[in-house]
PDB file of N, CA and C in Angstrom:
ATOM      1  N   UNK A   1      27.116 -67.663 -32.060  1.00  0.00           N
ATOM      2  CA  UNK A   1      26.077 -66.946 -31.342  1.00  0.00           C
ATOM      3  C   UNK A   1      24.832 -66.872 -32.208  1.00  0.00           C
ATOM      4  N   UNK A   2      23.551 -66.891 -31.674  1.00  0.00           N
ATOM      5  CA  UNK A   2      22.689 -66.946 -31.990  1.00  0.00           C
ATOM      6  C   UNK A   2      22.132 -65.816 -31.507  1.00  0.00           C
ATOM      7  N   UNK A   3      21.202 -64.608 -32.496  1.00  0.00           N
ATOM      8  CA  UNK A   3      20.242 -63.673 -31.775  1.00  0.00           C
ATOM      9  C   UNK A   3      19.224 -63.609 -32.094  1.00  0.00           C
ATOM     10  N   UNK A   4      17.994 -62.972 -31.560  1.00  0.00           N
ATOM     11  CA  UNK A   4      16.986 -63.005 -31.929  1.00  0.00           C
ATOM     12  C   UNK A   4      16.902 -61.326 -32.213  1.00  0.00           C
ATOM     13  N   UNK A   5      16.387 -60.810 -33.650  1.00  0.00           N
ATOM     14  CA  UNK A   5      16.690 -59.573 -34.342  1.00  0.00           C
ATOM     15  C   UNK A   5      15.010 -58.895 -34.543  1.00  0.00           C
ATOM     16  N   UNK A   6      15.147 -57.876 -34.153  1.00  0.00           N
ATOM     17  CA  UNK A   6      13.816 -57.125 -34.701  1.00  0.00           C
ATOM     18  C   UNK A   6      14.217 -55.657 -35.126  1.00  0.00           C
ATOM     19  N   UNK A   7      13.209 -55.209 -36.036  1.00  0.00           N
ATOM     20  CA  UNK A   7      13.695 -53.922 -36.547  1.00  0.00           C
ATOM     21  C   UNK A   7      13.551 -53.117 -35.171  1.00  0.00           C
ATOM     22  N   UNK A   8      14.670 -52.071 -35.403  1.00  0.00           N
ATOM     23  CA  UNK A   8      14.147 -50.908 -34.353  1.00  0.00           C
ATOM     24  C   UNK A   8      14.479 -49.327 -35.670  1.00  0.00           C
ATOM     25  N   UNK A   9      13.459 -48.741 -35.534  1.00  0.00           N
ATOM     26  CA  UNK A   9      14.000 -47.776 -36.373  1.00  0.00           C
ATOM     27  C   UNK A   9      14.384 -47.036 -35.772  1.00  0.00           C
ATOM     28  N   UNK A  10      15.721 -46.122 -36.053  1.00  0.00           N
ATOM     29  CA  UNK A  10      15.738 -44.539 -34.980  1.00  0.00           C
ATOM     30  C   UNK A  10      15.118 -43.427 -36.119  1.00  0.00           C
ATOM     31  N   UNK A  11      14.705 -43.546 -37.267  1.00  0.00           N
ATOM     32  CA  UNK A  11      14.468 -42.562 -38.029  1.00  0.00           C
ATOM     33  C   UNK A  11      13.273 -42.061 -37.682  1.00  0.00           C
ATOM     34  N   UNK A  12      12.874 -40.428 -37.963  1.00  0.00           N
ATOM     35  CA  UNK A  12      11.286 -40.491 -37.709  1.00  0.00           C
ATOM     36  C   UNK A  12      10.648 -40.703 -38.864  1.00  0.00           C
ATOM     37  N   UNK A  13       9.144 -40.555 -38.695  1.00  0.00           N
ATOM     38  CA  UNK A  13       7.946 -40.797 -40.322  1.00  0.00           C
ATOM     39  C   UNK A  13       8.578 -40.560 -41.015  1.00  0.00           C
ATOM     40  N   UNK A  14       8.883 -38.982 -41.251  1.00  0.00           N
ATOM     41  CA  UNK A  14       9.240 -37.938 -42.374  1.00  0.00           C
ATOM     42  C   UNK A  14      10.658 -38.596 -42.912  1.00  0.00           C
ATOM     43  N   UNK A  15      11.644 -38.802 -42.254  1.00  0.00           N
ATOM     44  CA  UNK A  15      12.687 -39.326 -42.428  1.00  0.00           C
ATOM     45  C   UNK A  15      12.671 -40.624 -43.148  1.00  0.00           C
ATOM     46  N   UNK A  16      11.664 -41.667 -42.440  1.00  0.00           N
ATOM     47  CA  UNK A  16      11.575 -43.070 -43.221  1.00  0.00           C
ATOM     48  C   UNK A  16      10.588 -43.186 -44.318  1.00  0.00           C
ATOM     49  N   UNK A  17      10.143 -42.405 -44.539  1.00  0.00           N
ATOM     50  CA  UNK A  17       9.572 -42.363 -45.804  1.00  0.00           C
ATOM     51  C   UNK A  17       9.767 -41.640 -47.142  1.00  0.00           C
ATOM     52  N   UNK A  18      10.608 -41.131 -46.644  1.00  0.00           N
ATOM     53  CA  UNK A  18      11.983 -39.938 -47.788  1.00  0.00           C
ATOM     54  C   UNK A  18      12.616 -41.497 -47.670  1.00  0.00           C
ATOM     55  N   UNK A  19      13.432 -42.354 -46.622  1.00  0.00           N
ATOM     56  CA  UNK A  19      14.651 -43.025 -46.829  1.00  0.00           C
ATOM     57  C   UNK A  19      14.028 -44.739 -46.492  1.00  0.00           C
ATOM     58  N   UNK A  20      13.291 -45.204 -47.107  1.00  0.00           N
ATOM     59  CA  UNK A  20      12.503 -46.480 -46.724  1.00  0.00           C
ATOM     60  C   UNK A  20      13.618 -47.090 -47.009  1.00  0.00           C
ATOM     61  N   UNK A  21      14.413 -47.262 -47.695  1.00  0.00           N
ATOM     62  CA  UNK A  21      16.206 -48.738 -47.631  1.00  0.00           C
ATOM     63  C   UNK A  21      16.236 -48.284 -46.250  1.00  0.00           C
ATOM     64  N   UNK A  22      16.753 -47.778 -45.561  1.00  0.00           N
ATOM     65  CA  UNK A  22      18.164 -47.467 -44.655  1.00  0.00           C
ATOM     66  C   UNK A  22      17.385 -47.958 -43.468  1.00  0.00           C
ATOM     67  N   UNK A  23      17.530 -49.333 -42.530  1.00  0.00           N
ATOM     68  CA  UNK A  23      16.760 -50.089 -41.634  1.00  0.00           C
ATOM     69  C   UNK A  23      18.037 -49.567 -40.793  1.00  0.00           C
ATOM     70  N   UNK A  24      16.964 -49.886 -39.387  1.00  0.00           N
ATOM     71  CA  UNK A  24      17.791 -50.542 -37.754  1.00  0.00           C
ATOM     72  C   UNK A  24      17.134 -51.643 -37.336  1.00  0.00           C
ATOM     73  N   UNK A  25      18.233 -51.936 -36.896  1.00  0.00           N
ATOM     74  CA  UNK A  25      17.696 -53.508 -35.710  1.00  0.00           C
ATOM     75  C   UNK A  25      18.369 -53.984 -34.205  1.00  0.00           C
ATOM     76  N   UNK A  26      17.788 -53.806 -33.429  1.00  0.00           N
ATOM     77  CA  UNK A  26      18.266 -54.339 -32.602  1.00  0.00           C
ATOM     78  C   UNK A  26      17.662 -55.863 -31.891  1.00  0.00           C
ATOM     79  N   UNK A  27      18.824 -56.553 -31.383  1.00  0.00           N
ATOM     80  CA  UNK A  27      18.417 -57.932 -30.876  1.00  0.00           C
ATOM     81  C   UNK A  27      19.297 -58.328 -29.643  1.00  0.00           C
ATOM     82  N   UNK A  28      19.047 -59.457 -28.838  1.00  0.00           N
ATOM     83  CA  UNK A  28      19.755 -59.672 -28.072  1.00  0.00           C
ATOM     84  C   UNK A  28      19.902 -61.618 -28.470  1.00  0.00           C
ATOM     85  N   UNK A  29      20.805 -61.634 -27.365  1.00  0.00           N
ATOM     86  CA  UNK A  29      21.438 -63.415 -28.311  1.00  0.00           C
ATOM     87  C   UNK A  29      20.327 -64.080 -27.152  1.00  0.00           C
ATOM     88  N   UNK A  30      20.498 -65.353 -27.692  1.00  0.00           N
ATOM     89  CA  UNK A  30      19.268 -66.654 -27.683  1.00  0.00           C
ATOM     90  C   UNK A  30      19.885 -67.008 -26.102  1.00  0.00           C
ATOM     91  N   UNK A  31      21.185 -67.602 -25.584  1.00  0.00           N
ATOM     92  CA  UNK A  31      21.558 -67.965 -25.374  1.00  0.00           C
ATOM     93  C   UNK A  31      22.131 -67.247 -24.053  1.00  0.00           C
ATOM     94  N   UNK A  32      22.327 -65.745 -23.759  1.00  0.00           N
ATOM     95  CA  UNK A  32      23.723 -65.457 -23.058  1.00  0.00           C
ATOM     96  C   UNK A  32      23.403 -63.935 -22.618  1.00  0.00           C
ATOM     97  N   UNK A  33      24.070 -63.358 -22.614  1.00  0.00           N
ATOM     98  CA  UNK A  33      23.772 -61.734 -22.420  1.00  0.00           C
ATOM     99  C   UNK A  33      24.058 -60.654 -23.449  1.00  0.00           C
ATOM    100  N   UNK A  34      24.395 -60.960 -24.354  1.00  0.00           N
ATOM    101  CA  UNK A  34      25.235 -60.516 -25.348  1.00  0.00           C
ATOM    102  C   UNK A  34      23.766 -59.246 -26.022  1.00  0.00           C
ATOM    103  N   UNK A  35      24.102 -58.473 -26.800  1.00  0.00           N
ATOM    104  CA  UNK A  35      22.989 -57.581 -27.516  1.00  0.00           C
ATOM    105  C   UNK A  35      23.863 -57.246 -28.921  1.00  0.00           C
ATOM    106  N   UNK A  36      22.762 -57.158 -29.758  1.00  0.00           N
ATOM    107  CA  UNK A  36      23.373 -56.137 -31.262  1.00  0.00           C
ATOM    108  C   UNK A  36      22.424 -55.252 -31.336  1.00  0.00           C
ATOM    109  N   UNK A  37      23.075 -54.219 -31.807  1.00  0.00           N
ATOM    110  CA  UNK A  37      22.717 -53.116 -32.513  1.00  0.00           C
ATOM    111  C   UNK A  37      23.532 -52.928 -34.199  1.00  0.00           C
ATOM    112  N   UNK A  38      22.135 -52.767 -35.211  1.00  0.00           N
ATOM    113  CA  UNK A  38      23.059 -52.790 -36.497  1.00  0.00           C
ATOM    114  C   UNK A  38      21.796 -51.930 -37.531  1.00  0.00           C
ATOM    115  N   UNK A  39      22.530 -51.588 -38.539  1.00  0.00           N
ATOM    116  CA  UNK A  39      22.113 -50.882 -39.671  1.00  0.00           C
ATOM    117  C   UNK A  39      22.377 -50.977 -41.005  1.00  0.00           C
ATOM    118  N   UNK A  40      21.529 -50.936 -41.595  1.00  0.00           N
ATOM    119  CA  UNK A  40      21.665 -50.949 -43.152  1.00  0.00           C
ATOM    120  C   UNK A  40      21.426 -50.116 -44.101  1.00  0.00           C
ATOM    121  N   UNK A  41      22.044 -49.669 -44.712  1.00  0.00           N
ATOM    122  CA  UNK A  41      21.473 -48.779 -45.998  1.00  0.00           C
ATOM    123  C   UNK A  41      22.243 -48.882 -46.879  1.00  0.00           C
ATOM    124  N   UNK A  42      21.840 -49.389 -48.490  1.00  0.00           N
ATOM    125  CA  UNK A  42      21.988 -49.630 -49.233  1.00  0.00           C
ATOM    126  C   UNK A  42      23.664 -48.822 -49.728  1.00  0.00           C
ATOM    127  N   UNK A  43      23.791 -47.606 -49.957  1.00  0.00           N
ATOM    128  CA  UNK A  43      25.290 -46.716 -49.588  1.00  0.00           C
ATOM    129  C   UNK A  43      26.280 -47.164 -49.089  1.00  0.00           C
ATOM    130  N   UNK A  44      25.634 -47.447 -47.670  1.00  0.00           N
ATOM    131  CA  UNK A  44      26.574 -47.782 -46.710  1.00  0.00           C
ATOM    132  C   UNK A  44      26.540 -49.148 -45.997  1.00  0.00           C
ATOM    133  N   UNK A  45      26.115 -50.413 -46.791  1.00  0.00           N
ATOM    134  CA  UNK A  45      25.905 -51.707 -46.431  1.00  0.00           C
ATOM    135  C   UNK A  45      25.595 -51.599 -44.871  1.00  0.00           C
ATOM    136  N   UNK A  46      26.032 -53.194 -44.185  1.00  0.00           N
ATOM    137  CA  UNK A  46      25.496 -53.028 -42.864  1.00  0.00           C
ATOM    138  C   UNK A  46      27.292 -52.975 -42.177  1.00  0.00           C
ATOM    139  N   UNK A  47      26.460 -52.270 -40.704  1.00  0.00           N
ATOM    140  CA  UNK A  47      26.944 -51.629 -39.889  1.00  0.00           C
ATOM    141  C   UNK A  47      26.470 -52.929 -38.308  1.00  0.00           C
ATOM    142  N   UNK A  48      27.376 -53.021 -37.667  1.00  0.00           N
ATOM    143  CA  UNK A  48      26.604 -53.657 -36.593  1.00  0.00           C
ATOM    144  C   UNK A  48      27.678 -53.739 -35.606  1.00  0.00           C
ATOM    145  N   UNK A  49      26.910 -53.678 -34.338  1.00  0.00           N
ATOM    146  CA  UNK A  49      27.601 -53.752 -32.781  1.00  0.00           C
ATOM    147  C   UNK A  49      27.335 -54.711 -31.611  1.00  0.00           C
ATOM    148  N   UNK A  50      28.216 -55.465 -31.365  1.00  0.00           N
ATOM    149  CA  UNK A  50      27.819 -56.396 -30.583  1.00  0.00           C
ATOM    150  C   UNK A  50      28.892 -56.663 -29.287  1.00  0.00           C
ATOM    151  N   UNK A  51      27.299 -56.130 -28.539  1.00  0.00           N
ATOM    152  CA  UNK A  51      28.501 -55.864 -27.210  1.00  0.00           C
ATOM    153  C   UNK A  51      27.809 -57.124 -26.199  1.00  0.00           C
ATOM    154  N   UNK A  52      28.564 -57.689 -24.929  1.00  0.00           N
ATOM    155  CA  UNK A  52      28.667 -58.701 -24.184  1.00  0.00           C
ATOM    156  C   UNK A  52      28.789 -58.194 -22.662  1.00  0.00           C
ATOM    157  N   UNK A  53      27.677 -57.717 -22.296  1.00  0.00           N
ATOM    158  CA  UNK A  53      27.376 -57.435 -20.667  1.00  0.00           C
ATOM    159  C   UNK A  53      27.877 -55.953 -20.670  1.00  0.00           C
ATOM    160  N   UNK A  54      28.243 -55.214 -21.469  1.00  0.00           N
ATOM    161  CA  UNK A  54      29.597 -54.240 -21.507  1.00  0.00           C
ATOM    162  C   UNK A  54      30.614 -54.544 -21.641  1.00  0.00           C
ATOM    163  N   UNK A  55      31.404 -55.970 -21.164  1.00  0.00           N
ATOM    164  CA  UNK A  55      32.813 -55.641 -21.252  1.00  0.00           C
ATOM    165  C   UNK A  55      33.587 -55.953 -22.208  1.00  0.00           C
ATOM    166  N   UNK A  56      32.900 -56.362 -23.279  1.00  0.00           N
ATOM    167  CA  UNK A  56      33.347 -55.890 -24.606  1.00  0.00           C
ATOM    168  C   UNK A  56      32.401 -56.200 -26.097  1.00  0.00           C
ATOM    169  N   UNK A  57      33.072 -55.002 -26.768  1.00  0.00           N
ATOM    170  CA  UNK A  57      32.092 -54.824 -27.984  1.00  0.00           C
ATOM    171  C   UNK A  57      32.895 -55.171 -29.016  1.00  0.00           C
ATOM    172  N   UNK A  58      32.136 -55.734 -30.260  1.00  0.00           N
ATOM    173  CA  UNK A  58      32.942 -56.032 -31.124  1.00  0.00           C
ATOM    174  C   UNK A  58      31.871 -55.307 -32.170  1.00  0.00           C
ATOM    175  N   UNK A  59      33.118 -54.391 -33.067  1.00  0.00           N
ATOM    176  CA  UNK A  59      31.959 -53.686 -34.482  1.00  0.00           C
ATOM    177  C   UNK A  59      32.430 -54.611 -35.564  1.00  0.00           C
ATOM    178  N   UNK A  60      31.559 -54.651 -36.469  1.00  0.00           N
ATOM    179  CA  UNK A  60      31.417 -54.835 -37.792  1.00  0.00           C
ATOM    180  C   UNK A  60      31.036 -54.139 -38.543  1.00  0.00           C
ATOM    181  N   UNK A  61      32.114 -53.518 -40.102  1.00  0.00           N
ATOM    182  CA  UNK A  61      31.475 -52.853 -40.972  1.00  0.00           C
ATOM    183  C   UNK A  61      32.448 -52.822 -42.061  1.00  0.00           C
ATOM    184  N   UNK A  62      32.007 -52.629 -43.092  1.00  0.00           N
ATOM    185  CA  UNK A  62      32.287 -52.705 -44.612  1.00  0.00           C
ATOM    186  C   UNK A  62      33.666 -52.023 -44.601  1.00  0.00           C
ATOM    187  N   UNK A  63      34.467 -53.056 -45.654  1.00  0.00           N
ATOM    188  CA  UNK A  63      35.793 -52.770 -45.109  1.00  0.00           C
ATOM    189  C   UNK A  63      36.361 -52.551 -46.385  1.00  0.00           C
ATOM    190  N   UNK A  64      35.564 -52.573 -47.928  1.00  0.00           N
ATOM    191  CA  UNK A  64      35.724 -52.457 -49.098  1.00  0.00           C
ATOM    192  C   UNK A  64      33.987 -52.690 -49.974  1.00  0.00           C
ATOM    193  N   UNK A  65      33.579 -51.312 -50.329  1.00  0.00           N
ATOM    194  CA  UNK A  65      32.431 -51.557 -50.870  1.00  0.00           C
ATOM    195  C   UNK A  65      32.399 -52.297 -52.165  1.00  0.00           C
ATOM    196  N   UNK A  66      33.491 -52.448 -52.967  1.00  0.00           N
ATOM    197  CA  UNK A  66      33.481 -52.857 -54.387  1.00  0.00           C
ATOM    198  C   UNK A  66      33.790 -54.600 -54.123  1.00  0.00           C
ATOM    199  N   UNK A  67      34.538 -54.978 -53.636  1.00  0.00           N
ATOM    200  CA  UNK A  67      34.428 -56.475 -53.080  1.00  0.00           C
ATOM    201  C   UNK A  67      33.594 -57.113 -52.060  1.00  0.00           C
ATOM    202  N   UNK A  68      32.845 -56.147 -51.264  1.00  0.00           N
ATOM    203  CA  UNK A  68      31.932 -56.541 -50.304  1.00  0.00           C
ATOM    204  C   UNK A  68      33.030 -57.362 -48.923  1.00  0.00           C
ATOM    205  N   UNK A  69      34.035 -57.055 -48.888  1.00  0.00           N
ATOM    206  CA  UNK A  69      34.513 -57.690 -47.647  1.00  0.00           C
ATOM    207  C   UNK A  69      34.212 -56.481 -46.163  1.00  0.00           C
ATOM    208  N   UNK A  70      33.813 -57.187 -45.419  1.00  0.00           N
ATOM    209  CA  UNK A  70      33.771 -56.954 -43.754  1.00  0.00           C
ATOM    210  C   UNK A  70      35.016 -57.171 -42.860  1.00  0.00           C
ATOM    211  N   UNK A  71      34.990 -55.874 -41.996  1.00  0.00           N
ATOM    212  CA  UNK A  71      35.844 -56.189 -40.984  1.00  0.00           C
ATOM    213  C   UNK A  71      35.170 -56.424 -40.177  1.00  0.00           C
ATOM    214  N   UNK A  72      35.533 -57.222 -38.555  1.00  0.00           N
ATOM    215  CA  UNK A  72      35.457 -57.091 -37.440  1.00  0.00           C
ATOM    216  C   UNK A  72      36.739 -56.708 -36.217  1.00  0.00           C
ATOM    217  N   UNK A  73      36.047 -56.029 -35.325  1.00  0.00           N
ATOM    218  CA  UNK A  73      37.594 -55.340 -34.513  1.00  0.00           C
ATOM    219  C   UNK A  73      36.755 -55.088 -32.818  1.00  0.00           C
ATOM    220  N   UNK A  74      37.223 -55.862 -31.792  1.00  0.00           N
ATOM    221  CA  UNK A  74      36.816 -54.748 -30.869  1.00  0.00           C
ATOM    222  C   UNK A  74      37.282 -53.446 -30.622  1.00  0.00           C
ATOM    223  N   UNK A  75      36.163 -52.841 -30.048  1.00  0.00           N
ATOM    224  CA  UNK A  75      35.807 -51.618 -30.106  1.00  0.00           C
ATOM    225  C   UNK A  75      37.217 -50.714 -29.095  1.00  0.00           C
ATOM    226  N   UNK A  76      37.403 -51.829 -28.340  1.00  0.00           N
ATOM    227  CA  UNK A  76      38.787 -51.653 -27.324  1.00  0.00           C
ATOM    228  C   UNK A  76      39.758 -51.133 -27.916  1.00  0.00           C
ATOM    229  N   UNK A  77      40.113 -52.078 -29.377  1.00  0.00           N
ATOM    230  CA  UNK A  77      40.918 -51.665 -30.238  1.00  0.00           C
ATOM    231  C   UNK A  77      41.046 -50.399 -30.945  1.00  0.00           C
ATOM    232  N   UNK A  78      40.488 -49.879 -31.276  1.00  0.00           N
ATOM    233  CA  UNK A  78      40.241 -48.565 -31.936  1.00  0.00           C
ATOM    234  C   UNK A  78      41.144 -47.615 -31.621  1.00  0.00           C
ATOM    235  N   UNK A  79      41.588 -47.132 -32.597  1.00  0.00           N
ATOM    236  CA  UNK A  79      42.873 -45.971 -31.837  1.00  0.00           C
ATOM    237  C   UNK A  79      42.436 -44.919 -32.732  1.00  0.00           C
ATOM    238  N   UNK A  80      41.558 -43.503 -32.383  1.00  0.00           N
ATOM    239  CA  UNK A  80      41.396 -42.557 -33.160  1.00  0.00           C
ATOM    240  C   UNK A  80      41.043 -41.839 -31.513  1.00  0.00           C
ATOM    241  N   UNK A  81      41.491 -40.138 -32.350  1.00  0.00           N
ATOM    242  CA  UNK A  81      40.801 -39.099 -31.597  1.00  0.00           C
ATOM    243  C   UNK A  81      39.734 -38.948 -32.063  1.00  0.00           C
ATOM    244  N   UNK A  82      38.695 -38.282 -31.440  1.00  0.00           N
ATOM    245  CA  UNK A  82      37.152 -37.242 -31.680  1.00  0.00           C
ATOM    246  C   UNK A  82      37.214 -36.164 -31.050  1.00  0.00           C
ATOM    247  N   UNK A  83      36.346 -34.971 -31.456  1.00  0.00           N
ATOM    248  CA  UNK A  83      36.194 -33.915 -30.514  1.00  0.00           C
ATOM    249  C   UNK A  83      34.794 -33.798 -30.449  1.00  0.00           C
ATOM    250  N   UNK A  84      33.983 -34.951 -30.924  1.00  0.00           N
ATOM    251  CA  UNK A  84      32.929 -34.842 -31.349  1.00  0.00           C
ATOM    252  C   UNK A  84      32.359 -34.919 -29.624  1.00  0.00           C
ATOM    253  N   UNK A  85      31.308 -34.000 -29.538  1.00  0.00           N
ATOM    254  CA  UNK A  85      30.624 -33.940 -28.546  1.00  0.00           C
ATOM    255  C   UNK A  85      28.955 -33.930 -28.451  1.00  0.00           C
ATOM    256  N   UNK A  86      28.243 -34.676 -27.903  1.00  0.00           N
ATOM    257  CA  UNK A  86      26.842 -34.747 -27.841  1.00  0.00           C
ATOM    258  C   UNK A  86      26.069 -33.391 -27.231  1.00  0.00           C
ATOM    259  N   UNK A  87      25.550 -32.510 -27.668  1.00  0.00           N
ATOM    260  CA  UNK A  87      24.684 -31.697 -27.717  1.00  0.00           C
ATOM    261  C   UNK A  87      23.238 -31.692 -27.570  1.00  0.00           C
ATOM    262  N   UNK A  88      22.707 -30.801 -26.787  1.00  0.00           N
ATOM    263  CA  UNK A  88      21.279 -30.762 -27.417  1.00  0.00           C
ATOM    264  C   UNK A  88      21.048 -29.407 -28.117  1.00  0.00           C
ATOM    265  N   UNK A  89      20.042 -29.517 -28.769  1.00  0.00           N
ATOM    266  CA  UNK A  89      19.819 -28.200 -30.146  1.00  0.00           C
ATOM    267  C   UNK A  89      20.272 -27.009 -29.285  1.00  0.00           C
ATOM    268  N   UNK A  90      19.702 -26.747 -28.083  1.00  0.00           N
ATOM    269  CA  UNK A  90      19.749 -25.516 -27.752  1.00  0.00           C
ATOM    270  C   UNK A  90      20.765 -24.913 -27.068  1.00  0.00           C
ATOM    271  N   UNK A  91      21.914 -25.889 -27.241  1.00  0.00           N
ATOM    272  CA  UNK A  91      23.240 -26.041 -26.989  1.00  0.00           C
ATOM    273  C   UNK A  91      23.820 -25.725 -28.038  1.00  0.00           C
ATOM    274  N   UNK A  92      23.577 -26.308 -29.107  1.00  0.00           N
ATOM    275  CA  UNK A  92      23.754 -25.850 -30.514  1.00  0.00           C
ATOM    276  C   UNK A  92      23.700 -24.889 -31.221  1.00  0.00           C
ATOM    277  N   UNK A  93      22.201 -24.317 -30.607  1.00  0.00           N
ATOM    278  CA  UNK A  93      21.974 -22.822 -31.570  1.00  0.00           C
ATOM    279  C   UNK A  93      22.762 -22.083 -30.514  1.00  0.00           C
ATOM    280  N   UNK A  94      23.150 -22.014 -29.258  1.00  0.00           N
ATOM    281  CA  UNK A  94      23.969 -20.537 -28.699  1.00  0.00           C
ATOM    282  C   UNK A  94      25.066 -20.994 -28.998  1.00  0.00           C
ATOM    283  N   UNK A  95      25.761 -22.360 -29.223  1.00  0.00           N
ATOM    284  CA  UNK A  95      27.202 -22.214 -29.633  1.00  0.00           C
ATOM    285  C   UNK A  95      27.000 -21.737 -31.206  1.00  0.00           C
ATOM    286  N   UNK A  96      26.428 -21.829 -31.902  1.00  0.00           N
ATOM    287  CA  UNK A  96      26.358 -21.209 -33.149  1.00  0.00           C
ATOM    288  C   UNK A  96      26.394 -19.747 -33.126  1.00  0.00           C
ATOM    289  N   UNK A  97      25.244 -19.305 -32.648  1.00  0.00           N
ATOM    290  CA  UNK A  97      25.260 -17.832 -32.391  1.00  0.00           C
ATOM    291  C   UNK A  97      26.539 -17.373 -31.920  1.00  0.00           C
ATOM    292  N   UNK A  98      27.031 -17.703 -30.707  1.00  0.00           N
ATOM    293  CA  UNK A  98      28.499 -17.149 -30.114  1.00  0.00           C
ATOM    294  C   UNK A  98      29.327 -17.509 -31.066  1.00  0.00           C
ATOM    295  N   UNK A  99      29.312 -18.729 -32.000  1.00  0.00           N
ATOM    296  CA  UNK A  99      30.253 -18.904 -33.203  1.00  0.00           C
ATOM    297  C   UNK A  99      30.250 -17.044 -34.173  1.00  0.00           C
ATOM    298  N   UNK A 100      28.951 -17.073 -34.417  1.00  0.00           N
ATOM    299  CA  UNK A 100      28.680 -16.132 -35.207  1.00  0.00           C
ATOM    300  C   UNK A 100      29.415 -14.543 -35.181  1.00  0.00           C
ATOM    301  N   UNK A 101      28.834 -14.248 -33.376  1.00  0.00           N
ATOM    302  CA  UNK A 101      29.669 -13.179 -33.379  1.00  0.00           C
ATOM    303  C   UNK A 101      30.618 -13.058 -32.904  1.00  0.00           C
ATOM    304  N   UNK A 102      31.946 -13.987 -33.062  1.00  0.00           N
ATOM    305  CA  UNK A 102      33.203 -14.257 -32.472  1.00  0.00           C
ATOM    306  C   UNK A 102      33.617 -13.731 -34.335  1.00  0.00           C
ATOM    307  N   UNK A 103      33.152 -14.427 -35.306  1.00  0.00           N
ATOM    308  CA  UNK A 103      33.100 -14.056 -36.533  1.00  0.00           C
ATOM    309  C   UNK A 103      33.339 -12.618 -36.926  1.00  0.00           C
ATOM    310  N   UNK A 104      32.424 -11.936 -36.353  1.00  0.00           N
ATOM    311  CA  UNK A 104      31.410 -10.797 -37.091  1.00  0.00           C
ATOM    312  C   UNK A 104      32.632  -9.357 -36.587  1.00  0.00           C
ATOM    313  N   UNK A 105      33.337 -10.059 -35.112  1.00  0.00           N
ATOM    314  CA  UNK A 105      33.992  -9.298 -34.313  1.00  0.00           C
ATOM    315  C   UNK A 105      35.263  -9.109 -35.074  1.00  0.00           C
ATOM    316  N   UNK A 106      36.156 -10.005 -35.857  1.00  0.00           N
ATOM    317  CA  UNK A 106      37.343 -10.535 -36.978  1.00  0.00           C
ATOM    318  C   UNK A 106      37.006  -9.627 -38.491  1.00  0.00           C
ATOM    319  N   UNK A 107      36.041  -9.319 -39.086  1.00  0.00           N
ATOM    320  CA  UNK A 107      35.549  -8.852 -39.857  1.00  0.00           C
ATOM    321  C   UNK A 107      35.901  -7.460 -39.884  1.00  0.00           C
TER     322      UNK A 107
END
């Protein structure tokens, strides 16, 4: 596969200029329908996602920092839980607050 890659940053000013290593890029392939999304920062080598219309993604990422070897795996594959849930701030600060005095009430 062939893509054509341009930076995309998600960081803002303040952020990329405290952290000028740590790039994004996104591209889509020459050829097909395919897209990547990938990242770099020096820490955490590159990171990258390459998915095919949706119906499937394949990640790549550092699979030993001291030898520099990479895995690849689709994303299908993956067998982990999360409880991780997308928020917005102000979702955040009242679950915090109600964190707080669920706290304060135990005390």
């Amino acid at each position: 596969m062939k893509f054509e890659i341009f930076e995309a940053s998600v960081l803002s000013k303040e952020l990329f200029s405290k952290y000028p290593t740590i790039k994004s890029y996104a591209g889509k392939s020459i050829y097909g329908v395919s897209k990547v999304r990938s990242s770099y920062a020096p820490s955490r080598a590159l990171h990258a996602a390459i998915s095919k219309n949706k119906t499937a993604t394949i990640i790549i990422k550092l699979s030993n920092i001291k030898n520099g070897n990479y895995i690849s795996f689709l994303r299908s594959e993956m067998d982990f839980q999360s409880d991780f849930e997308c928020e917005t701030l102000a979702e955040v600060k009242k679950n915090l607050k109600h964190m707080r005095n669920e706290r304060m009430m135990f005390i």
